[in-house]
Protein backbone atom coordinates (compact mmCIF):
# COMPACT_ATOMS: atom_id res chain seq x y z
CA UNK A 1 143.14 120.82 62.21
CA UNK A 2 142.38 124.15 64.20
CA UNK A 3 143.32 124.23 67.65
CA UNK A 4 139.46 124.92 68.67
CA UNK A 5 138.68 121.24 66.36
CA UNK A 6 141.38 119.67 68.33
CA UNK A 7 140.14 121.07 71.51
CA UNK A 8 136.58 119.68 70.66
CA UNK A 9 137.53 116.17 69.17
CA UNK A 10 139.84 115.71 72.74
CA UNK A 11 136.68 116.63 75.15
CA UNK A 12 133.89 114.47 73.15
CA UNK A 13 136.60 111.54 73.44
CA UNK A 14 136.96 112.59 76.84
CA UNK A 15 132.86 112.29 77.33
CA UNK A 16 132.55 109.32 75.17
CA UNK A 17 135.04 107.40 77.34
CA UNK A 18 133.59 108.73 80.58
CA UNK A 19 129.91 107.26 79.75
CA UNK A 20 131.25 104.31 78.72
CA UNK A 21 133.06 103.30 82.04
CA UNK A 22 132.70 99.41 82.75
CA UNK A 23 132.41 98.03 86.04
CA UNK A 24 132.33 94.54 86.54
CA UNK A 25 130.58 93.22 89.28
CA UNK A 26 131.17 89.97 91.32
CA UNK A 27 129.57 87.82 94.44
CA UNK A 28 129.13 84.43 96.00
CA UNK A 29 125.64 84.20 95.05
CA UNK A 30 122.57 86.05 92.90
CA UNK A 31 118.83 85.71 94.10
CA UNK A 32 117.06 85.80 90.83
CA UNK A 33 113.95 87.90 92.46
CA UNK A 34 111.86 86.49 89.09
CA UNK A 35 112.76 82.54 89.42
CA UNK A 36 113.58 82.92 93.15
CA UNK A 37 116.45 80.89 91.92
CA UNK A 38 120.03 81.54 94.14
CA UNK A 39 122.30 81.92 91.31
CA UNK A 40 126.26 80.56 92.13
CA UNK A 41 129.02 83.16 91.03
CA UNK A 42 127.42 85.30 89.39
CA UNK A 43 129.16 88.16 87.41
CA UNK A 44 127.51 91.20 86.62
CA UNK A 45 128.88 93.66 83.75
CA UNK A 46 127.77 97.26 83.02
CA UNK A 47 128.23 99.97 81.03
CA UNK A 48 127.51 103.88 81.88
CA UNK A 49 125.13 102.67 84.75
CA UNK A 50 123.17 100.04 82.77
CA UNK A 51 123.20 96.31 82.84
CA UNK A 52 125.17 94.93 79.41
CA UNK A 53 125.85 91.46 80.67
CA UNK A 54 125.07 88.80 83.82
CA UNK A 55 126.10 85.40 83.79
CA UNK A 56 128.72 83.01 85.73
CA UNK A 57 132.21 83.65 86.62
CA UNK A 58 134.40 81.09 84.70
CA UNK A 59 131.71 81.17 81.74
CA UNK A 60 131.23 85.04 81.16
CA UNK A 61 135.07 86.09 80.58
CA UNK A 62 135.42 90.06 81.16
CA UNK A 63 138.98 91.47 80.54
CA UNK A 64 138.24 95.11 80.96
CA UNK A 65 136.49 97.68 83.91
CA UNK A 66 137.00 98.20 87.08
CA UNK A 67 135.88 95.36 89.63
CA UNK A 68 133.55 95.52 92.69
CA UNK A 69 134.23 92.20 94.00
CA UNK A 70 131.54 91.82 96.96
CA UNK A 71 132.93 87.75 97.94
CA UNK A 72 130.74 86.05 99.95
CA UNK A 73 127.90 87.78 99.63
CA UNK A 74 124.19 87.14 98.34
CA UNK A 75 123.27 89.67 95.84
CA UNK A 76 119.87 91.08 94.84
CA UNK A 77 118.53 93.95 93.21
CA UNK A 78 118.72 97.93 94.89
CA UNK A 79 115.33 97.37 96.63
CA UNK A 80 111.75 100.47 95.87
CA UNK A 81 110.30 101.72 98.78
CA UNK A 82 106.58 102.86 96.82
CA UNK A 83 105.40 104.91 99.91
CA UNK A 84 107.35 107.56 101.58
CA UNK A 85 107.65 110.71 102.64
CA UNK A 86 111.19 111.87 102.65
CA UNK A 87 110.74 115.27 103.58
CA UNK A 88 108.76 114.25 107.20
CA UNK A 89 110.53 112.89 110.15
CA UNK A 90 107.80 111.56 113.00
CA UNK A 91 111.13 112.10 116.16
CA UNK A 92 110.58 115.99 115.62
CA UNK A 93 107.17 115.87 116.84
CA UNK A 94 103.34 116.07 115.21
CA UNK A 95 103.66 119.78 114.87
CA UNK A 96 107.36 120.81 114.15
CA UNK A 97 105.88 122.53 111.30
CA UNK A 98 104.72 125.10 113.32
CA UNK A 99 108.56 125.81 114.45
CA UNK A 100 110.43 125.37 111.30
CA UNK A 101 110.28 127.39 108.13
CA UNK A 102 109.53 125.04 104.87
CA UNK A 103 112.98 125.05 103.57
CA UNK A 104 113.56 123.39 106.77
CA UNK A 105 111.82 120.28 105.75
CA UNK A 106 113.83 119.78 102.61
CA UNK A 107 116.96 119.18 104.58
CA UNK A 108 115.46 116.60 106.28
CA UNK A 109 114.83 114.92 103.14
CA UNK A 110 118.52 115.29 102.12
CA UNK A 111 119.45 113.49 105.52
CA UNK A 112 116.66 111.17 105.06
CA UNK A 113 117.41 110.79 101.57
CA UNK A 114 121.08 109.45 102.41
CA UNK A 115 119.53 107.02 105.00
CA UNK A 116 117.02 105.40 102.71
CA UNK A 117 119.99 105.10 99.77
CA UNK A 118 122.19 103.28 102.46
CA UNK A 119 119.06 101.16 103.48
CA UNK A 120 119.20 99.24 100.06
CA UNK A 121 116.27 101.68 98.22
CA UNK A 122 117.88 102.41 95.76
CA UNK A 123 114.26 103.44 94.11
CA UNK A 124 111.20 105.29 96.01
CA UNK A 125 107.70 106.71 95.15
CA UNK A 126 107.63 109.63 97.69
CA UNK A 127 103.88 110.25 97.74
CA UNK A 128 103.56 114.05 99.01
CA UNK A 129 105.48 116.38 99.67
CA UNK A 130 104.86 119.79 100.46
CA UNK A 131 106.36 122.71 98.77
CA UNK A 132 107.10 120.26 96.04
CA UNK A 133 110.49 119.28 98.37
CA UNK A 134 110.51 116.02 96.45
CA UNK A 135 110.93 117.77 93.07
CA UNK A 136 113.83 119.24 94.57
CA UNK A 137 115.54 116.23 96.05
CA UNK A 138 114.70 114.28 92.48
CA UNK A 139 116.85 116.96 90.94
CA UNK A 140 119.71 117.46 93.50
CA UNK A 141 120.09 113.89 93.26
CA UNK A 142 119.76 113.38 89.62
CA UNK A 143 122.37 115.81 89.10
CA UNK A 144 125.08 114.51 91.83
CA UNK A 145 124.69 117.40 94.26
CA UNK A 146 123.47 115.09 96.99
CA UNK A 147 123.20 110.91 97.82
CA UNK A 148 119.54 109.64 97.84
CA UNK A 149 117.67 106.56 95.85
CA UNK A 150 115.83 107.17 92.40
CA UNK A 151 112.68 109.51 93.59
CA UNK A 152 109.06 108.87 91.62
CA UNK A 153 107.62 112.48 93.11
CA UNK A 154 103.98 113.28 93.63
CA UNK A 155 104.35 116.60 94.94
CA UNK A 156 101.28 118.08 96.59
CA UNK A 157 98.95 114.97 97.72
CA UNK A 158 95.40 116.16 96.50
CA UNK A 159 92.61 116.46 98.68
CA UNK A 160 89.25 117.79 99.23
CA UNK A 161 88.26 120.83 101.52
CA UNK A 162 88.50 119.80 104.94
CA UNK A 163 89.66 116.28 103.91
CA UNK A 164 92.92 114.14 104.72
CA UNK A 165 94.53 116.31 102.71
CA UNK A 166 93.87 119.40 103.76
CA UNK A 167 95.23 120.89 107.07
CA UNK A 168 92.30 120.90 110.17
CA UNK A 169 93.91 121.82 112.96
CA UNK A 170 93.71 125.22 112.91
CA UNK A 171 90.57 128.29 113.60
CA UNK A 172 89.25 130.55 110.81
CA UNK A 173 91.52 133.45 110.54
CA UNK A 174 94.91 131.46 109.78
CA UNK A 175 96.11 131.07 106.65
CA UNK A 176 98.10 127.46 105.76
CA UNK A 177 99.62 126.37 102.57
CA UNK A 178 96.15 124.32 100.97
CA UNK A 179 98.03 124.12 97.51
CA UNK A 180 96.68 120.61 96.83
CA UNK A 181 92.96 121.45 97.90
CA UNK A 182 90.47 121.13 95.29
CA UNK A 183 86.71 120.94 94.75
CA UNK A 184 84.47 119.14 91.71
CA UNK A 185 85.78 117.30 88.29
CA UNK A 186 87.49 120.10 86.81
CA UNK A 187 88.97 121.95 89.95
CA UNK A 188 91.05 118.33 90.13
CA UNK A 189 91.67 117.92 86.21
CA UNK A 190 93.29 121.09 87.33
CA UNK A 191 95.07 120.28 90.18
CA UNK A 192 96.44 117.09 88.10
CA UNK A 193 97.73 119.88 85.56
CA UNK A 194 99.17 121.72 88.11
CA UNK A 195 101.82 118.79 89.72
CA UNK A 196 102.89 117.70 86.26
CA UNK A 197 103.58 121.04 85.32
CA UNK A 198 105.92 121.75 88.29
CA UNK A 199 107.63 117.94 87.95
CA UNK A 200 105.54 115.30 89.41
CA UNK A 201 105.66 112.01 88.16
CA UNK A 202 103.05 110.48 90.02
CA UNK A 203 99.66 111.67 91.24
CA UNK A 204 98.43 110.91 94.89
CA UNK A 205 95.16 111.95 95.84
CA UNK A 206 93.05 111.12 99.17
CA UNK A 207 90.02 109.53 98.73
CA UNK A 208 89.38 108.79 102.62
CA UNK A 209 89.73 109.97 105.80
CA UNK A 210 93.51 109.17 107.75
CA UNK A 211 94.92 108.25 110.78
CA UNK A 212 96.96 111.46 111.47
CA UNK A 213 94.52 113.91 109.78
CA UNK A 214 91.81 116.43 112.50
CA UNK A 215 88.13 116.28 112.53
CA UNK A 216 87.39 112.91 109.92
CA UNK A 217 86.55 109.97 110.01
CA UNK A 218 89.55 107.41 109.13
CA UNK A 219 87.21 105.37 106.58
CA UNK A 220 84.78 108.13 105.61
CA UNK A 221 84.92 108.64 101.73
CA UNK A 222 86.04 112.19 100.87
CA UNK A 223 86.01 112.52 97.18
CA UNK A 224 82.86 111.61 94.96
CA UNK A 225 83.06 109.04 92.17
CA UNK A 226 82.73 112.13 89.62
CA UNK A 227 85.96 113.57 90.83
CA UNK A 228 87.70 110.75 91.16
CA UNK A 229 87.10 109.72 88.09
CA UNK A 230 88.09 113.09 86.41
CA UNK A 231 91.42 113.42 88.36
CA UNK A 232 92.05 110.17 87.86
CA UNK A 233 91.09 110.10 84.11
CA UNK A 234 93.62 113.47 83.46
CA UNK A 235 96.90 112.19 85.20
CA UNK A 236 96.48 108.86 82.82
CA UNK A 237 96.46 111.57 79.74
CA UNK A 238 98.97 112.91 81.22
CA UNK A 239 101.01 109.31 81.08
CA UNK A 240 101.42 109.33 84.87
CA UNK A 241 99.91 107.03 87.52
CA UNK A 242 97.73 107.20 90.21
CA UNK A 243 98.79 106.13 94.25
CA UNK A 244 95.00 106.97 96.04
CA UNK A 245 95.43 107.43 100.08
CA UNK A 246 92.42 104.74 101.31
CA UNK A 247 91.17 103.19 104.46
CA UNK A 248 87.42 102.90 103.98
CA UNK A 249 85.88 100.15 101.42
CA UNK A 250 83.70 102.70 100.13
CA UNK A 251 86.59 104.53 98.93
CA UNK A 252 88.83 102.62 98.05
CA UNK A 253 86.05 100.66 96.13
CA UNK A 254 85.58 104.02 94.31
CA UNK A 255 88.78 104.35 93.36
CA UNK A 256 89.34 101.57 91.75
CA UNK A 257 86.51 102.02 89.78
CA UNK A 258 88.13 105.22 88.67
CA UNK A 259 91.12 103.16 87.42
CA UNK A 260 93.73 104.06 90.00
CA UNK A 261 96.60 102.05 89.94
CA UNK A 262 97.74 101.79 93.25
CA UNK A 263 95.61 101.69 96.64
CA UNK A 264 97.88 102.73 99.66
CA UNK A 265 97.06 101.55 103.23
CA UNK A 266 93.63 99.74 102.18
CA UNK A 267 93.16 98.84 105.76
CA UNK A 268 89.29 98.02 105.40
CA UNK A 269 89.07 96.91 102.06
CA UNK A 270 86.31 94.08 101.96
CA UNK A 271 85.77 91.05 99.16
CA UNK A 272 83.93 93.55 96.91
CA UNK A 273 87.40 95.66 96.78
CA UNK A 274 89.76 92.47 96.35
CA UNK A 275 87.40 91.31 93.38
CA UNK A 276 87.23 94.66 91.92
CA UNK A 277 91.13 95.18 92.31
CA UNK A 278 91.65 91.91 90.54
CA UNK A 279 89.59 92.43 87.96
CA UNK A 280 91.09 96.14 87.25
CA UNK A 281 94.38 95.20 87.48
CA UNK A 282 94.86 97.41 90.63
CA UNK A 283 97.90 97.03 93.47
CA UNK A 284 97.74 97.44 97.21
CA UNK A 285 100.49 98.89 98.63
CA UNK A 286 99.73 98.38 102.78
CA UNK A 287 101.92 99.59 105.29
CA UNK A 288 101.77 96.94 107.47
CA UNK A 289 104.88 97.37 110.31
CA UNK A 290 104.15 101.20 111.10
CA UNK A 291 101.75 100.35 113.42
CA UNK A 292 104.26 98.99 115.67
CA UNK A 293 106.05 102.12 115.52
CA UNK A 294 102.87 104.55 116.15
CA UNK A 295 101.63 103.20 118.95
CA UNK A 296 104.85 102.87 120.89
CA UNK A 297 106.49 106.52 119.91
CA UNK A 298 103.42 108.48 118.61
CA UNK A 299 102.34 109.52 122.57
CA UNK A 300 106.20 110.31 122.73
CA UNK A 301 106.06 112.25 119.55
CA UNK A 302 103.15 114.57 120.51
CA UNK A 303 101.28 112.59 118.50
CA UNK A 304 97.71 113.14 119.51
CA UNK A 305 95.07 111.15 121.44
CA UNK A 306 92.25 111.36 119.16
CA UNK A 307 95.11 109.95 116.29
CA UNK A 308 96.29 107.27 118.56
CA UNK A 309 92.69 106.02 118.86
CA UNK A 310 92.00 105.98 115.13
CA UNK A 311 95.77 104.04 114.83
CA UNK A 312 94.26 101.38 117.53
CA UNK A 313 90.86 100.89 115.60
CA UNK A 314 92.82 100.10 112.67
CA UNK A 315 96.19 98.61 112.83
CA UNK A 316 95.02 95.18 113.44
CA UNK A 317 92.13 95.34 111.33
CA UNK A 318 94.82 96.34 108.20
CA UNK A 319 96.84 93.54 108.80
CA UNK A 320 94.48 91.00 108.75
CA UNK A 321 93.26 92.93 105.23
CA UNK A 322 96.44 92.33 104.04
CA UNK A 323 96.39 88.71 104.52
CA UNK A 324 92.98 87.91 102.90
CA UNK A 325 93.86 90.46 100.32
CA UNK A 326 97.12 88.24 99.35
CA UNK A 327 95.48 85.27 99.94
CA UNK A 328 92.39 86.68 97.55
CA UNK A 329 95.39 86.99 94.97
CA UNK A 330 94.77 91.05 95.16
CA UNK A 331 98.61 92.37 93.28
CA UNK A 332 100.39 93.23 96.08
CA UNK A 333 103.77 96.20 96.40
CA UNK A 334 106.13 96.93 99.01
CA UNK A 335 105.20 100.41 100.41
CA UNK A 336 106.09 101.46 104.23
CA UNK A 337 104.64 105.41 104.78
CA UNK A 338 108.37 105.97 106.09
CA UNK A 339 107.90 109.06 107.15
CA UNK A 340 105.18 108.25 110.18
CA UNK A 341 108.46 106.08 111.25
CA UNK A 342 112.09 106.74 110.84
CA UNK A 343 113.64 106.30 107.79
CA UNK A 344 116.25 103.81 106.61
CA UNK A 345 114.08 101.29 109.06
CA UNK A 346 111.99 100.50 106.16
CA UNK A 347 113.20 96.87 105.68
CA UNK A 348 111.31 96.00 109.64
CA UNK A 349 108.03 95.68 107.57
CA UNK A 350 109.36 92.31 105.61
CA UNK A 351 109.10 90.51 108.46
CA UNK A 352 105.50 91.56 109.10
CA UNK A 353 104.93 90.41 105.76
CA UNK A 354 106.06 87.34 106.25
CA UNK A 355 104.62 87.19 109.66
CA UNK A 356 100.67 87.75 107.52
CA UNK A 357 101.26 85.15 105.04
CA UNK A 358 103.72 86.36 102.23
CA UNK A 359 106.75 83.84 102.28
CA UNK A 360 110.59 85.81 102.30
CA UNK A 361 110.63 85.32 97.93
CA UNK A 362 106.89 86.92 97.69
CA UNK A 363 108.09 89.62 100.15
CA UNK A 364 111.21 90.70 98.20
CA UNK A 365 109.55 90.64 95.01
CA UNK A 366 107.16 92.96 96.18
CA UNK A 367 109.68 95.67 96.87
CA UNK A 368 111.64 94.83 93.09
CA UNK A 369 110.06 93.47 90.14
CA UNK A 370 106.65 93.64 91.33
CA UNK A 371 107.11 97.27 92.40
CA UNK A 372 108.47 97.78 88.66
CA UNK A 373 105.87 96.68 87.28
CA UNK A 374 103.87 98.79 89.58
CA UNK A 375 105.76 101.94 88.51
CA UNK A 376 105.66 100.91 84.98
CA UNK A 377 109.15 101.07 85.15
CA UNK A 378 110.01 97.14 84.63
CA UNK A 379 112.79 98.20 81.67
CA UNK A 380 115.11 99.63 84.32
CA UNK A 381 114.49 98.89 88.05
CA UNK A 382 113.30 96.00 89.87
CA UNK A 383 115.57 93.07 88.25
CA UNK A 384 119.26 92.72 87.72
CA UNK A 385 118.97 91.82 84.07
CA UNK A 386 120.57 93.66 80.61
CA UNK A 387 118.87 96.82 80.34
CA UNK A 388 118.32 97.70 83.74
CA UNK A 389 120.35 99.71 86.28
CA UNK A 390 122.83 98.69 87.97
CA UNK A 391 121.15 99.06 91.27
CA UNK A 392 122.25 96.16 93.28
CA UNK A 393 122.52 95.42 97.27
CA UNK A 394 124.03 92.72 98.84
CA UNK A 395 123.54 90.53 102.52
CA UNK A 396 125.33 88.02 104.40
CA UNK A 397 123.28 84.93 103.88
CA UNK A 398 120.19 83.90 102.11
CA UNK A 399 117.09 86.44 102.45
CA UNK A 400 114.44 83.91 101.19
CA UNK A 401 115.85 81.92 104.45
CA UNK A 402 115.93 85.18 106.76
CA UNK A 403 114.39 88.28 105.72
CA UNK A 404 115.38 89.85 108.48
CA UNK A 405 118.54 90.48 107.09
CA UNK A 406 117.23 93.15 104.26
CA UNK A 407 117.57 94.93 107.48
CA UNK A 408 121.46 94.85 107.37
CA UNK A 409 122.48 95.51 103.93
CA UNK A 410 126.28 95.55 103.86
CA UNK A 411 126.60 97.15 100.37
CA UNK A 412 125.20 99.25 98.18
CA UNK A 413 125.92 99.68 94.51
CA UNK A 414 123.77 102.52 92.58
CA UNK A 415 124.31 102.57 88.56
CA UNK A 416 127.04 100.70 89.16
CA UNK A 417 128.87 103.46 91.46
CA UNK A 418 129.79 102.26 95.15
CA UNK A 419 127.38 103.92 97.47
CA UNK A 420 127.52 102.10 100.63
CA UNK A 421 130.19 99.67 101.77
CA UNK A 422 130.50 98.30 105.42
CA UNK A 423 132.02 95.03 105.25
């Protein structure tokens, strides 16, 4: 054999035995998030990242890989965050993009990145992101150069002229970055075109007026059924899904008539929208604590009046949506808009789950397997179960007993690599 075959035959053994590393994973208890079962000693073995075995110590023997061995405590799996926005940060004011160059922005996802990862979200849908930052931090993480959780991006959230998407709060004569403003059917076929092409995985598009946006209403309907329907109808040829921004029934009643998959916020959606939702399949994902965080830092954060006021008409109002939505049986996800508060706080809207009628077991599987599902990514997030990744956190104590402590994760395991360990 040539020295150039022997060089090659001792680097693709070298490769073949690093993807096969084993780890072997151990604690004092499993919740099964599908059963909401607590699961005694479990043992968890994977291979190159992936799930290959679970079952009990004693009964599952494992001879071989190296051992995280977490003792006492409870183990679930890495937790999805399906609304964020990595690349904002609500402490450096309402307009620090007036002071900062773009590039600016994406380091403050790589900071906020690292906190969400060592929150326990070990998965996110970051829905918008200008300058397509969240393409970026996909790929830095993806290829090791930085820490952060699994990223879904949506790039540039689509909008209409003048709309929640666009930017209002500026005269004629300045020029702003309106790369996901569009106008009729095809202009947002095109759009949809546009995003995949440059790496987004998801499509977010605003179909009614916000909270933090100038000069609309926060329930007005922005986009008509025609152009919903188009945009909507391209990203599903495209095989990706659909997150639609939506306060007002009107619009989010539209939407889902479009076939969206996922309404975010849906603060006034009436019994019309939870029938239609049901009926379509479609998921709410309402951010439900941030209102706690608006009101009490926005005035701090430069936040302004007229925004405040719109946040007070509707924070209430959203929350008791979100109960007679669950209790309508609407499909519910886990999805905070961390970004409008500080990241790596994400696991402070649990408790207002609870608080408007989830229980703790509904509550956690909103932010795993039902978020899977949700992402049509069931096969590898969401569960710990053969086939998935090994994305795994673990508590002191029983979360269906105390959510509150998804807000303390002690550890932190991501494809079965270490990330986080403060015991």
């Amino acid at each position: 054999m040539t020295k150039f075959a022997l060089a090659l035959a001792a680097l693709l053994a070298s490769t073949a035995a690093t993807a096969a590393e084993t780890v072997v994973i151990t604690a004092a208890r499993m919740l099964d998030v599908a059963t909401g079962k607590m699961i005694d000693k479990p043992i968890i073995v994977a291979v190159d990242g992936r799930i290959t075995q679970v079952g009990r110590q004693g009964d599952l023997v494992v001879k071989d890989g190296k051992r995280i061995d977490l003792g006492d405590l409870t183990i679930l799996p890495g937790l999805i965050d399906m609304h964020v926005h990595l690349t904002s940060d609500p402490a450096l004011g309402y307009d620090a993009d007036l002071h900062h160059v773009p590039a600016y922005f994406v380091a403050v996802g790589v900071a906020n990145a690292d906190r969400t990862l060592d929150a326990g979200y070990t998965t996110v849908r970051n829905v918008g992101s200008a300058q397509f930052g969240d393409v970026g931090l996909m790929q830095a993480i993806n290829e090791g150069v930085i820490r952060g959780p699994r990223i879904v991006p949506a790039a540039y959230a689509l909008g209409a002229t003048g709309g929640h998407c666009d930017d209002n709060r500026f005269p004629p004569g300045m020029t702003v970055d309106r790369s996901g403003v569009a106008s009729g059917p095809q202009g947002f076929r095109e759009k949809v075109r546009e995003m995949h092409r440059y790496g987004a995985d998801v499509i977010k598009f605003c179909a009614t007026g916000g909270v933090f946006s100038a000069r609309d209403t926060v329930d007005g309907q922005q986009l008509t059924q025609e152009e919903m329907d188009a945009l909507v109808d391209e990203a599903h040829r495209l095989r990706m899904k659909v997150a639609v921004h939506a306060h007002g029934a009107d619009g989010i009643k539209a939407a889902i008539r479009a076939h969206a998959d996922t309404i975010e916020h849906a603060s006034l959606a009436d019994a019309e929208a939870f029938a239609l939702a049901k009926a379509n399949g479609t998921w709410f994902s309402m951010d439900i604590y941030n209102d706690d965080y608006i009101l009490a830092e926005g005035a701090k954060n430069g936040v302004p009046e007229e925004n405040l006021a719109k946040e007070r008409a509707i924070g209430l109002k959203q929350r008791q949506t979100f109960q007679a939505a669950w209790k309508a049986g609407v499909k519910m996800v886990f999805g905070t808009d961390a970004g409008v508060y500080p990241h790596g706080t994400n696991a402070r809207q649990f408790a207002k789950m609870v608080e408007w009628g989830m229980t703790p077991i509904d509550a956690i599987r909103a932010a795993t397997v039902k978020a899977a599902e949700a992402l049509g990514r069931e096969a590898d997030v969401g569960q710990i179960t053969p086939g998935h990744y090994a994305d795994i956190v673990a508590v002191a104590g029983d979360p269906t007993q105390d959510v509150k402590l998804l807000q303390d994760i002690k550890v932190v395991v991501k494809g079965g690599a270490v990330a986080k360990d403060i015991r």
